[in-house]
Structure formats: C-alpha cells, structure tokens
PDB file of N, CA and C in Angstrom:
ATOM      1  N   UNK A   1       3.572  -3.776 -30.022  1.00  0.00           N
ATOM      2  CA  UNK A   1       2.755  -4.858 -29.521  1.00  0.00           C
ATOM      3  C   UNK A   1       1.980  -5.448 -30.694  1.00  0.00           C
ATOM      4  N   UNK A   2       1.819  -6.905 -30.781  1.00  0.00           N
ATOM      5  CA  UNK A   2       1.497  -7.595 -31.887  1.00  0.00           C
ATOM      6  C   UNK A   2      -0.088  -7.517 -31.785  1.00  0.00           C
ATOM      7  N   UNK A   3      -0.925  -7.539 -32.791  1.00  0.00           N
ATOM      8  CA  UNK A   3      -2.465  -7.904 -32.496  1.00  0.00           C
ATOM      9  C   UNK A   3      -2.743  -9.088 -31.533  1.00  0.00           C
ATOM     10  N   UNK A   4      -4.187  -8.760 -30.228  1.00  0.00           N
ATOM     11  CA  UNK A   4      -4.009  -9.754 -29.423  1.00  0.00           C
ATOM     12  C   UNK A   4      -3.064  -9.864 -28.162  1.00  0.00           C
ATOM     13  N   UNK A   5      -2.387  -9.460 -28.342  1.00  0.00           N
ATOM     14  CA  UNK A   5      -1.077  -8.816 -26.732  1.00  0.00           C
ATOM     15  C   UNK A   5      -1.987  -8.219 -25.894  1.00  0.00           C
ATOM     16  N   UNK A   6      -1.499  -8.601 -24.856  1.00  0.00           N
ATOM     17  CA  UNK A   6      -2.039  -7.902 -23.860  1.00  0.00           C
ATOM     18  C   UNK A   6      -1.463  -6.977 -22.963  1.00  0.00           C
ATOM     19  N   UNK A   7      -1.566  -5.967 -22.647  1.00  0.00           N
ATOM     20  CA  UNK A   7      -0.102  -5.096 -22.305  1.00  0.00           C
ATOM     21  C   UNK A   7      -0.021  -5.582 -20.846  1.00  0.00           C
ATOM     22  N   UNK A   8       1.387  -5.327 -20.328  1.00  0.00           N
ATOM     23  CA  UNK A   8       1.503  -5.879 -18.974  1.00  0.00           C
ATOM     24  C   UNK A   8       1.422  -4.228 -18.475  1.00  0.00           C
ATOM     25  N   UNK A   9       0.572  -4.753 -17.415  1.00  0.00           N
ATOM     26  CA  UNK A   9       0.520  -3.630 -16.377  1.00  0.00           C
ATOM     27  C   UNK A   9       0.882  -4.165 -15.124  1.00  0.00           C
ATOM     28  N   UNK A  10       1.151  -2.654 -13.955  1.00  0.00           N
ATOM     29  CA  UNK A  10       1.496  -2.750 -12.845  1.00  0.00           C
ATOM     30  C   UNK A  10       2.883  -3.080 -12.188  1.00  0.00           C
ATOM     31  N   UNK A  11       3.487  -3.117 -11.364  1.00  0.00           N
ATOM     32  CA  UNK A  11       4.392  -3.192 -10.375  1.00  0.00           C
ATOM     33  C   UNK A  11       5.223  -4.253 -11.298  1.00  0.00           C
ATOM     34  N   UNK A  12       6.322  -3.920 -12.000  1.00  0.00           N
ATOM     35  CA  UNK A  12       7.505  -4.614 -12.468  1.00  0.00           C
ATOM     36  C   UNK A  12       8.118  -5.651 -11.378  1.00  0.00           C
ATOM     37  N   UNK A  13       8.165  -5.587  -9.953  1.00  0.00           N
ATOM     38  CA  UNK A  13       8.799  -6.255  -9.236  1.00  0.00           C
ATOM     39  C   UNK A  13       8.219  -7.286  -8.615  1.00  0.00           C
ATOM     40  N   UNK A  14       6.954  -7.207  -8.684  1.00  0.00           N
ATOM     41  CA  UNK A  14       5.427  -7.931  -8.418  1.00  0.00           C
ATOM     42  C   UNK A  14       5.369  -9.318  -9.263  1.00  0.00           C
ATOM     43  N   UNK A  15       6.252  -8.863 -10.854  1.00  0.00           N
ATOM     44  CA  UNK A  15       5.808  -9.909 -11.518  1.00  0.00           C
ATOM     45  C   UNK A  15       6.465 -11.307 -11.106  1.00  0.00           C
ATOM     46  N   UNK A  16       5.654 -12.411 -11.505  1.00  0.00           N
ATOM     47  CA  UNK A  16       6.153 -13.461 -11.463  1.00  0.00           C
ATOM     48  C   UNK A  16       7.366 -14.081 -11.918  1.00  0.00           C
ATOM     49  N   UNK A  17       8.569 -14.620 -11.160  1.00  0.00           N
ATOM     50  CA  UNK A  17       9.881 -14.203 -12.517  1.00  0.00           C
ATOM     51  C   UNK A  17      10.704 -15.979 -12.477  1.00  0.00           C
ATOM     52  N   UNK A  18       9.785 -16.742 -11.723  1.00  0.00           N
ATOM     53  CA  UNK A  18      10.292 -17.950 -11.250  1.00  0.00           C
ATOM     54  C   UNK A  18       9.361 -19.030 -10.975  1.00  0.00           C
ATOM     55  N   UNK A  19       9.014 -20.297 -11.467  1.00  0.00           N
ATOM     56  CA  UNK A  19       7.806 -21.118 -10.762  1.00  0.00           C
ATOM     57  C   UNK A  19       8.284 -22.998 -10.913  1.00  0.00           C
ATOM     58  N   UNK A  20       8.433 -23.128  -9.628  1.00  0.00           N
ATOM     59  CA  UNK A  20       8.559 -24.218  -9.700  1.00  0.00           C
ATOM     60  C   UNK A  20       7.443 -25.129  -8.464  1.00  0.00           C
ATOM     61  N   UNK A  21       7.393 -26.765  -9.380  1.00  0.00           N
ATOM     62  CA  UNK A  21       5.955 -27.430  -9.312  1.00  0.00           C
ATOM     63  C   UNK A  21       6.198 -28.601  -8.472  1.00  0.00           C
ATOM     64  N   UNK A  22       5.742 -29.086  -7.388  1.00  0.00           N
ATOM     65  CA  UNK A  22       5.852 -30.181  -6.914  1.00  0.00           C
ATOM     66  C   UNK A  22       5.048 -31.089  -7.179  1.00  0.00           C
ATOM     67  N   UNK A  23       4.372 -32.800  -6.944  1.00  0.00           N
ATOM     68  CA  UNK A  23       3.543 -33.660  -6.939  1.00  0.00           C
ATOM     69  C   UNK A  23       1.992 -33.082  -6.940  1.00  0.00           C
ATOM     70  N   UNK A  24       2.296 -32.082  -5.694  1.00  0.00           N
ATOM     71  CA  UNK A  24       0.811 -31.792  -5.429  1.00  0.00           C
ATOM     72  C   UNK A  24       0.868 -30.287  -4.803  1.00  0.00           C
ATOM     73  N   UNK A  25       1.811 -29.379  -5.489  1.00  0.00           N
ATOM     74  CA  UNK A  25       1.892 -28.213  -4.962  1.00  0.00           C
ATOM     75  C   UNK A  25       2.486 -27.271  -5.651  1.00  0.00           C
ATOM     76  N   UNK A  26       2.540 -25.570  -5.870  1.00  0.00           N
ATOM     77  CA  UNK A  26       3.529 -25.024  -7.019  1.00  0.00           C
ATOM     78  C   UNK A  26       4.154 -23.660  -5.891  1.00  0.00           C
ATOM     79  N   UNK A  27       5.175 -23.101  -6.360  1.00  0.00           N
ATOM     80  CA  UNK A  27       5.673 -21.996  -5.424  1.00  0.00           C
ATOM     81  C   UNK A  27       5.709 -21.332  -6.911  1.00  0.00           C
ATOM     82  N   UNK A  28       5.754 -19.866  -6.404  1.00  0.00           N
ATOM     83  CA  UNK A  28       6.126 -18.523  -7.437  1.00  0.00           C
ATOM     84  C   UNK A  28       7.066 -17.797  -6.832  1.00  0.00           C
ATOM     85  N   UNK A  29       8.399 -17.454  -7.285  1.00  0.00           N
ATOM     86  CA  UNK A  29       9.275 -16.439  -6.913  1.00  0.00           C
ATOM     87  C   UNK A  29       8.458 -14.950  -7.900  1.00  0.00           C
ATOM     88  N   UNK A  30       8.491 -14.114  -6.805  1.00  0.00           N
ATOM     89  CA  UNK A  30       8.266 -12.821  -7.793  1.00  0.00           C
ATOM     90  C   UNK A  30       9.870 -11.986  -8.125  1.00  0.00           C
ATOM     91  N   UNK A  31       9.750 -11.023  -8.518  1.00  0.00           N
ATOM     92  CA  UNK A  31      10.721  -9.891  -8.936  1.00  0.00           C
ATOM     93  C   UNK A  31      11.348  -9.826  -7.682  1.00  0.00           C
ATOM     94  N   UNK A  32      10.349  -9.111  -7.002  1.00  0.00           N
ATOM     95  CA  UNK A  32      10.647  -8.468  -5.382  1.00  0.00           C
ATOM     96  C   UNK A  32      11.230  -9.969  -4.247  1.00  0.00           C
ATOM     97  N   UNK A  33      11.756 -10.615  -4.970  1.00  0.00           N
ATOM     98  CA  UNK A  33      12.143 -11.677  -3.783  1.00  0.00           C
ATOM     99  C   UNK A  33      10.902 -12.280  -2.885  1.00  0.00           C
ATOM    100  N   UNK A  34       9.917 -12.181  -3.028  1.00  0.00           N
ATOM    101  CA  UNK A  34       8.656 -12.738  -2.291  1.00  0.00           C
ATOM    102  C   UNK A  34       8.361 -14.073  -2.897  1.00  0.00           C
ATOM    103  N   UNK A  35       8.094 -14.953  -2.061  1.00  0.00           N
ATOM    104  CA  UNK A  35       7.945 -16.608  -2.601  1.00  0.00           C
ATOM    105  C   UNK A  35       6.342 -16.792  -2.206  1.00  0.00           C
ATOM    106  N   UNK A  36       5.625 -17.610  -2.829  1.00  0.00           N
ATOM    107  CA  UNK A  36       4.166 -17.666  -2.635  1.00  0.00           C
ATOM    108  C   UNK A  36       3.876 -19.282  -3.032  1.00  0.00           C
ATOM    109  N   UNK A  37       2.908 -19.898  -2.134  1.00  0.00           N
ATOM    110  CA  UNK A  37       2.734 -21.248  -2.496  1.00  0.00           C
ATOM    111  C   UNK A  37       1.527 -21.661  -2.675  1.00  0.00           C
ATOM    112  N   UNK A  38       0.865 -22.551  -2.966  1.00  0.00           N
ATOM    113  CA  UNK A  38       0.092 -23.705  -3.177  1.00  0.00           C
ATOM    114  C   UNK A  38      -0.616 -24.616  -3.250  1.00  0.00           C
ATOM    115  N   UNK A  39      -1.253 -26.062  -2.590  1.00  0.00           N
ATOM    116  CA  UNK A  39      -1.761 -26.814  -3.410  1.00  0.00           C
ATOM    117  C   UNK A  39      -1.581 -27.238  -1.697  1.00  0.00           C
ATOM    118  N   UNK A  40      -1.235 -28.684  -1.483  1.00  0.00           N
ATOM    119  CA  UNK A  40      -1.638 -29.221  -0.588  1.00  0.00           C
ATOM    120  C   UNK A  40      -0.603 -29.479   0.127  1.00  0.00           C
ATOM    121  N   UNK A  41      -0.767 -29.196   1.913  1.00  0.00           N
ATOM    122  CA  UNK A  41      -0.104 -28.730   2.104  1.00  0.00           C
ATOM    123  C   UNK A  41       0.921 -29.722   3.545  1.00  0.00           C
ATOM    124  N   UNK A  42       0.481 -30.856   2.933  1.00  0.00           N
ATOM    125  CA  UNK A  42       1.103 -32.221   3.967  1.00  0.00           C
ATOM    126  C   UNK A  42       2.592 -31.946   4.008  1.00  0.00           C
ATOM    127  N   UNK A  43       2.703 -32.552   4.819  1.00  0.00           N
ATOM    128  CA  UNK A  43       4.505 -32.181   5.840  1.00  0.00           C
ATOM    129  C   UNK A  43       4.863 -31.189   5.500  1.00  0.00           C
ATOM    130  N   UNK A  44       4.354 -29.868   5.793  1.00  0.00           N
ATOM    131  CA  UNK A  44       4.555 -28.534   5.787  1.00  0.00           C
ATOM    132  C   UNK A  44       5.605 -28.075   4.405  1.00  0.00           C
ATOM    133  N   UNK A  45       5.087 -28.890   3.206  1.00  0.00           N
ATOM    134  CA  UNK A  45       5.750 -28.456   2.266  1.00  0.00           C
ATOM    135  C   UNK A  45       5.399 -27.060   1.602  1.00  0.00           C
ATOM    136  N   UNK A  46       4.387 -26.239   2.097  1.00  0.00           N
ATOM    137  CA  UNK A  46       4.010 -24.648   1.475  1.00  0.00           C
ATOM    138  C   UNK A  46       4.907 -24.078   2.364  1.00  0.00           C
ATOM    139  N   UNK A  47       5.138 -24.373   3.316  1.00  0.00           N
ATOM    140  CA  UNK A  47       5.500 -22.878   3.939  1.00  0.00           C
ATOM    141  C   UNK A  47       5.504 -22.147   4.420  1.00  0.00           C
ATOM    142  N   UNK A  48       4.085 -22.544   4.821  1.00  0.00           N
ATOM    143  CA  UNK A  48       2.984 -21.538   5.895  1.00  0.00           C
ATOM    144  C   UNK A  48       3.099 -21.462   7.481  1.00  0.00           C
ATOM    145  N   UNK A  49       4.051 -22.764   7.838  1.00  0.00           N
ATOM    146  CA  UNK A  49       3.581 -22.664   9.120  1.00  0.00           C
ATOM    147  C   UNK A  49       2.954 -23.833   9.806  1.00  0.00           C
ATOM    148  N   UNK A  50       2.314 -24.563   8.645  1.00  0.00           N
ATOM    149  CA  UNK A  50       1.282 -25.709   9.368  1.00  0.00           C
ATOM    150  C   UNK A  50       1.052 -26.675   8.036  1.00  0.00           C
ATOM    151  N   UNK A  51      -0.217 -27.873   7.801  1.00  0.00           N
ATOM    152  CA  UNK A  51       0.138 -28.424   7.402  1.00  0.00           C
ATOM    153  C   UNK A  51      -1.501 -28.478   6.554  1.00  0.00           C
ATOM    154  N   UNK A  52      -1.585 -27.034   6.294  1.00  0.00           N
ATOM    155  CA  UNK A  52      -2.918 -26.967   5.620  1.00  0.00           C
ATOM    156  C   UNK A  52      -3.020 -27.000   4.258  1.00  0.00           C
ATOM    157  N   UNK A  53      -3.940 -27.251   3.664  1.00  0.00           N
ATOM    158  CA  UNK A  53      -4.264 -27.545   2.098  1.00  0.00           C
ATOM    159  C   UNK A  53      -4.360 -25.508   1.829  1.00  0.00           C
ATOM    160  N   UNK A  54      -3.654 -25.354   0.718  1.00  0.00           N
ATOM    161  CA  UNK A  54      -4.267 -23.876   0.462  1.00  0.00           C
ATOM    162  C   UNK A  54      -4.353 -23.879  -1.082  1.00  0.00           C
ATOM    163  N   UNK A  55      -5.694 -23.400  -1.291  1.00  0.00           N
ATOM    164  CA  UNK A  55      -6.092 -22.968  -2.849  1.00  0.00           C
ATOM    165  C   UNK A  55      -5.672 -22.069  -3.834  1.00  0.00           C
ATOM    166  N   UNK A  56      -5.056 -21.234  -3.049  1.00  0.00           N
ATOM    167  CA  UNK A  56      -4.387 -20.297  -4.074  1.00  0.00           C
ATOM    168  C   UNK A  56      -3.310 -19.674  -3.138  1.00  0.00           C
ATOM    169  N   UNK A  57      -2.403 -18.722  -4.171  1.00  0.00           N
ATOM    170  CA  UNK A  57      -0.824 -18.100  -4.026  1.00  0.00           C
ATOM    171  C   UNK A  57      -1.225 -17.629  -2.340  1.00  0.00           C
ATOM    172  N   UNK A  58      -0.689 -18.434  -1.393  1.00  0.00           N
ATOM    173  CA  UNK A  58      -0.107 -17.594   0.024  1.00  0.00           C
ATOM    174  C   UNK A  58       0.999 -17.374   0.202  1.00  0.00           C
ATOM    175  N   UNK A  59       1.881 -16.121   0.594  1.00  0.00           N
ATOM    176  CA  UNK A  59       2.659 -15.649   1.325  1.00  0.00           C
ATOM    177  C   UNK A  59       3.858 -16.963   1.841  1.00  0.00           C
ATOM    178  N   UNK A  60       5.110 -16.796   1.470  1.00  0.00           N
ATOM    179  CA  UNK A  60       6.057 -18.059   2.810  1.00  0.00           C
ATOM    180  C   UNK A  60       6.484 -17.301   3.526  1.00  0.00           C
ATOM    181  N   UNK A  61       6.335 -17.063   4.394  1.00  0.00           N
ATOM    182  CA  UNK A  61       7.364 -16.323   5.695  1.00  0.00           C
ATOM    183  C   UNK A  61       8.333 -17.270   6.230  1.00  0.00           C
ATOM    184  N   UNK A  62       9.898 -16.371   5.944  1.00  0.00           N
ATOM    185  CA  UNK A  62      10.984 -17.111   5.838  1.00  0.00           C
ATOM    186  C   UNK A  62      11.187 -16.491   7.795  1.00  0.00           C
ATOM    187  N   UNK A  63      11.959 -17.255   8.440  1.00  0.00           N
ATOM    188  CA  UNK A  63      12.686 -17.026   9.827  1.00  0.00           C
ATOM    189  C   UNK A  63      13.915 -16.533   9.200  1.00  0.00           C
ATOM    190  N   UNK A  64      14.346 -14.985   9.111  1.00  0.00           N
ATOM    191  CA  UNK A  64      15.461 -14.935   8.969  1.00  0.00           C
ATOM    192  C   UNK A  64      16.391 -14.463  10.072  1.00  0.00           C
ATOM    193  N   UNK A  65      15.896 -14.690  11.427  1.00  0.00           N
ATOM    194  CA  UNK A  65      16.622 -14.652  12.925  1.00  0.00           C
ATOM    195  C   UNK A  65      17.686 -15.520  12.973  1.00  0.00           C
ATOM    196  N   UNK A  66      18.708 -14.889  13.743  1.00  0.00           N
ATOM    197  CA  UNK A  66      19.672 -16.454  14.281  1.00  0.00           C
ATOM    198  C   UNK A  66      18.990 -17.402  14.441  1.00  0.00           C
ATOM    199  N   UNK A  67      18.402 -17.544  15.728  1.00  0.00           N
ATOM    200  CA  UNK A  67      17.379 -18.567  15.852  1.00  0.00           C
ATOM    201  C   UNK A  67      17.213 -19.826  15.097  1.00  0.00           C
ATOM    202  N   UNK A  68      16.391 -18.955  14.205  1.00  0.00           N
ATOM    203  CA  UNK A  68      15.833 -19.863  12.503  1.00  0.00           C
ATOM    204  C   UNK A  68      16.765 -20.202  12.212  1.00  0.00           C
ATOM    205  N   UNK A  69      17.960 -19.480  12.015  1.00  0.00           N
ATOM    206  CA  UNK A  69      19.249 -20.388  11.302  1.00  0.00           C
ATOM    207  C   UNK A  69      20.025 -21.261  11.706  1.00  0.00           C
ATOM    208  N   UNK A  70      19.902 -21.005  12.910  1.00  0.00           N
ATOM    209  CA  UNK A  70      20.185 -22.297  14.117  1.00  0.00           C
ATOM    210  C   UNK A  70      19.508 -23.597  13.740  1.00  0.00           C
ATOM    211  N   UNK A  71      18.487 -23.866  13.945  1.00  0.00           N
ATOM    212  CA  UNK A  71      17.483 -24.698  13.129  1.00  0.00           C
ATOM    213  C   UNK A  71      17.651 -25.137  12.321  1.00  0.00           C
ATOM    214  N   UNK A  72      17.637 -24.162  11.411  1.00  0.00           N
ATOM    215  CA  UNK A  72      18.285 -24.766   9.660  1.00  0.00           C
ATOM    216  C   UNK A  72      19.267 -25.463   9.694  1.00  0.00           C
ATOM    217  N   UNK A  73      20.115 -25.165  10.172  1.00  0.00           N
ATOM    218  CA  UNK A  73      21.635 -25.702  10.209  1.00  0.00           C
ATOM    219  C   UNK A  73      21.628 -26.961  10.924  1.00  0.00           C
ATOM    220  N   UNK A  74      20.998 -27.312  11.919  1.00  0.00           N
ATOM    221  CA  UNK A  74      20.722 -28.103  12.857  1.00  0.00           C
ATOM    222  C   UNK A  74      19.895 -29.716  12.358  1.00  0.00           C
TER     223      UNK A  74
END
C-alpha cells in the first residue's frame, strides 16, 4: 500500500462494483447483485415503489414473481 491509501475494509461483496447516473438521479450495483438508488424520484425512476425524492443509497426491490414478469413483458 502506497503512502496515503486507505485500506479497504469489510464485506468484499458489499462493495460498490457498478454506477450509473441519470439527469437527476444515480443507481449503484454492488458485488452481491443488490442495486441502490438516488436523487429524485419523478416517474418512478429509483425504484422504490413510488415517486419520492430520496437523499441517499435506497434499496430497489426487483418483482421477481411470474406476475412481475408478466408486467414486464406486457
């Protein structure tokens, strides 16, 4: 480790390994396949569920039921 490094600690799968940025919003893929979003949150572009402004990294809960994929497809 070079002078100034900071060592990475904690959960290897946790880390952040992906980030992409919209107009007014950012998502994080981690290691572990978990997606986390953002910024503001008009025509339900976070993810959440609804169509709220959020300040920092929340959770996306994906529908992975038939159902949901019905939908998707639809």
């Amino acid at each position: 480790m070079s002078a100034g490094e900071t060592p990475v600690t904690g959960d290897p799968s946790r880390r952040v390994v992906g980030v992409s940025v919209g107009e007014s919003h950012t998502l994080a893929l981690t290691g572990d396949g978990r997606v986390y979003s953002w910024g503001r949150g008009t025509l339900g572009r976070l993810g959440t569920g609804d169509e709220e402004d959020v300040p920092s990294p929340a959770p996306v809960v994906f529908d992975n039921s038939s159902e949901g994929a019905k939908r998707l497809r639809s």
